[in-house]
C-alpha atoms as a PDB file:
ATOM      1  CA  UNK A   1     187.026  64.451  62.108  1.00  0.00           C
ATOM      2  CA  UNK A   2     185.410  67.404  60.926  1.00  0.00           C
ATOM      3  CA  UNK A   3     181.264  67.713  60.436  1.00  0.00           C
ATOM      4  CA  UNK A   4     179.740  67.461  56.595  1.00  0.00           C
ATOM      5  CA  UNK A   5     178.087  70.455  54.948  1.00  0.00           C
ATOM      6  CA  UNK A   6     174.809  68.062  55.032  1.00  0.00           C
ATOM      7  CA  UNK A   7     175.238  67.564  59.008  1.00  0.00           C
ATOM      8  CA  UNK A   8     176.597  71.041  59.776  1.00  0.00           C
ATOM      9  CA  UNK A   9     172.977  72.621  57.772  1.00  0.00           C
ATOM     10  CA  UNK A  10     170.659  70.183  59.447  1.00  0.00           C
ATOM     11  CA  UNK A  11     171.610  71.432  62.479  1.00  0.00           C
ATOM     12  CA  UNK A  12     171.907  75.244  61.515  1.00  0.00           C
ATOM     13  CA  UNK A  13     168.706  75.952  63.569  1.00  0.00           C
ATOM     14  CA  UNK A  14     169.165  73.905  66.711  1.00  0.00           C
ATOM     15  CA  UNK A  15     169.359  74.941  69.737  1.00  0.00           C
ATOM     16  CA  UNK A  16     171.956  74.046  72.828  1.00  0.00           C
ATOM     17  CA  UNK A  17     169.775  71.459  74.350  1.00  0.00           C
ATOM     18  CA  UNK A  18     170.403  68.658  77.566  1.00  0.00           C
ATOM     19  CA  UNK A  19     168.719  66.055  75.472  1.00  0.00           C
ATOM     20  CA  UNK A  20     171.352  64.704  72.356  1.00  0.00           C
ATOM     21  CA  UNK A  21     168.184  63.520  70.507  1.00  0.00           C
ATOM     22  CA  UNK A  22     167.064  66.286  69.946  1.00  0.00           C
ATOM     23  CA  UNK A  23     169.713  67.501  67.536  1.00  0.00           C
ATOM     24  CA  UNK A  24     168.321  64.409  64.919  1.00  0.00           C
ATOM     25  CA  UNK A  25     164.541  65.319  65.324  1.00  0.00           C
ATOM     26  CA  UNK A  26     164.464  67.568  62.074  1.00  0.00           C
ATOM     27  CA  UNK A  27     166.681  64.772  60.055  1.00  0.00           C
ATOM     28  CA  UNK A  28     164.974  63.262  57.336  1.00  0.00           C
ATOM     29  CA  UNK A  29     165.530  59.485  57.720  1.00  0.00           C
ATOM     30  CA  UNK A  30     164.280  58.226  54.419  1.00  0.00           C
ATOM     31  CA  UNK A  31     167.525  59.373  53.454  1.00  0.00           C
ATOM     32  CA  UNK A  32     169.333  57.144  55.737  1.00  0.00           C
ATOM     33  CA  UNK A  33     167.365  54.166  54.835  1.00  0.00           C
ATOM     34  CA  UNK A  34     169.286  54.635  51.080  1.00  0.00           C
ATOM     35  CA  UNK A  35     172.558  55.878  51.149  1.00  0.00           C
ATOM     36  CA  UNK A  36     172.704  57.103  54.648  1.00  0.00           C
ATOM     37  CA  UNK A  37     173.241  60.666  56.188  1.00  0.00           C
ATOM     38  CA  UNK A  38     176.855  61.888  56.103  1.00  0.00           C
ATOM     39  CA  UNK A  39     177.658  63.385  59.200  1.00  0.00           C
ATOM     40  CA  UNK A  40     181.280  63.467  59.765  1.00  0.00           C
ATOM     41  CA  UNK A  41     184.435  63.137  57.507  1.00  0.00           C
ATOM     42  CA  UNK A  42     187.429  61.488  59.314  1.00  0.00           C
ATOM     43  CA  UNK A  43     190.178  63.269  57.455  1.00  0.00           C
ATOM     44  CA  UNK A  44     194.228  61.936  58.271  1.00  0.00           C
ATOM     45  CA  UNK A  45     197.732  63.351  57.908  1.00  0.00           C
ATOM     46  CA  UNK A  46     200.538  61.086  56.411  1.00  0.00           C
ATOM     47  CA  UNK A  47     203.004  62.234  59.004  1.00  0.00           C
ATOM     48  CA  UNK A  48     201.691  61.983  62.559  1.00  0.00           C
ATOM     49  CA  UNK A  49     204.238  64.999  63.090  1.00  0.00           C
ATOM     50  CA  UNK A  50     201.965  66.973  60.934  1.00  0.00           C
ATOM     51  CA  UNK A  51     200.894  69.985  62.848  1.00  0.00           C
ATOM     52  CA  UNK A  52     198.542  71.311  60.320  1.00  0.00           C
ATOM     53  CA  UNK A  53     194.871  72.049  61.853  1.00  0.00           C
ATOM     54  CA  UNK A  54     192.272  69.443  61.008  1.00  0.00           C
ATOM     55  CA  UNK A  55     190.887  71.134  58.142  1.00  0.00           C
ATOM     56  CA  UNK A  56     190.159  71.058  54.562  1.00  0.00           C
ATOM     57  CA  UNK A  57     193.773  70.190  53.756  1.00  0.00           C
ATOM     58  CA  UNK A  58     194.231  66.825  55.015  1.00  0.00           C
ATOM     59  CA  UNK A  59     192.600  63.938  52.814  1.00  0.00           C
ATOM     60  CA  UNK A  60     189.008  62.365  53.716  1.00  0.00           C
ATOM     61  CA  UNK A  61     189.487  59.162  54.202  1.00  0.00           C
ATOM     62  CA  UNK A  62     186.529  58.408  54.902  1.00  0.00           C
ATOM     63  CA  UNK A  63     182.615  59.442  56.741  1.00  0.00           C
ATOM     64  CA  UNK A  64     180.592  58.287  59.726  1.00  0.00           C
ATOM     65  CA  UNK A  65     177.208  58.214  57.791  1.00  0.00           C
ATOM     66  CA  UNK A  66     173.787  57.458  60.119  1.00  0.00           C
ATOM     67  CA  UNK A  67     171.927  54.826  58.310  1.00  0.00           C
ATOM     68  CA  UNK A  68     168.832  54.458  60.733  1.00  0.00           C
ATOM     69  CA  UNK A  69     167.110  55.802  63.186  1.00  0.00           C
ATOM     70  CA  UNK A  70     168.510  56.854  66.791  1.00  0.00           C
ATOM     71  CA  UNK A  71     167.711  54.543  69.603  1.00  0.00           C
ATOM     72  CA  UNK A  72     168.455  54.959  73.664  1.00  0.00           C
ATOM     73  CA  UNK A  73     170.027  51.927  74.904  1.00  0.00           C
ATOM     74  CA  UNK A  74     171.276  51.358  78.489  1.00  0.00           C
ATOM     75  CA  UNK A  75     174.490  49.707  76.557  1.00  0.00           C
ATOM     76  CA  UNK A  76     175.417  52.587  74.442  1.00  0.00           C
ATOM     77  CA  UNK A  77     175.140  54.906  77.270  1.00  0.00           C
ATOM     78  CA  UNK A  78     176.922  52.491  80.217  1.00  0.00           C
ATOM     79  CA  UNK A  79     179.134  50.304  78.446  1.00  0.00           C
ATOM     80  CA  UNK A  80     179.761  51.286  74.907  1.00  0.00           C
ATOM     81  CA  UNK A  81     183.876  52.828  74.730  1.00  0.00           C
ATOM     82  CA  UNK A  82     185.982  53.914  72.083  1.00  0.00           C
ATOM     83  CA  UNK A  83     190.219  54.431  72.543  1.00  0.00           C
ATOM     84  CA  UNK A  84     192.372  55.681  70.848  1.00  0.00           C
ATOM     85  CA  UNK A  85     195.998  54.440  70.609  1.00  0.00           C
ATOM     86  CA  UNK A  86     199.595  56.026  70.916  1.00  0.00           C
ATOM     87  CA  UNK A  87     201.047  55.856  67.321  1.00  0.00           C
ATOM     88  CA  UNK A  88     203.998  54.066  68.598  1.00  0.00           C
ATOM     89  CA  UNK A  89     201.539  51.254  70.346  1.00  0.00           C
ATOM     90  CA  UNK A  90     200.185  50.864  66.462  1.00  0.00           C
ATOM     91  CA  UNK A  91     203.651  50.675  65.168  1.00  0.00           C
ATOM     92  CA  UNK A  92     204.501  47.911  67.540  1.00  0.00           C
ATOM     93  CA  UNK A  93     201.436  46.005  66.805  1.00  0.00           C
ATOM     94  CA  UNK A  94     201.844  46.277  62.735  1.00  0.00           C
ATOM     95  CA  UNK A  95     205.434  44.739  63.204  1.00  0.00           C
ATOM     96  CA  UNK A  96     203.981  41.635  65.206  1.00  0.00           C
END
């Protein structure tokens, strides 16, 4: 995953802050509302033995784009969890 041009100027000027928010006060959301604002491109190597740096040489395949506003939530902050699984545990699953 590696941050868009768009994201990485938006942020250009922003200072190290406590508060996340703060980071998306200068985004323009009108933009979000259409197409959405890219912010990251999740790129991917063919091999999972590829040892190449996440960089411009691996494919996009595809972006995380914001298309509304920020909002605190007690969920997202508590209970909301992402994991990531062992390529082998996918390879086991795909032949089920």
């Amino acid at each position: 995953m590696t941050p868009t041009d768009e994201w990485k100027s938006a942020i250009s000027g922003a200072k190290a802050t406590k508060d996340f928010f703060e980071y998306f006060d200068s985004l323009d959301y009108s933009k979000a509302q259409s197409d959405g604002i890219p912010l990251f491109d999740i790129r991917a190597a063919y091999d999972p033995s590829d040892t190449r740096p996440i960089d411009e040489d691996l494919p996009v395949i595809g972006t995380i784009r914001l298309t509304s506003e920020l909002h605190r939530s007690t969920f997202g902050d508590e209970r909301l969890f992402f994991q990531h699984e062992s390529f082998g545990r996918d390879i086991l699953k795909i032949r089920d």
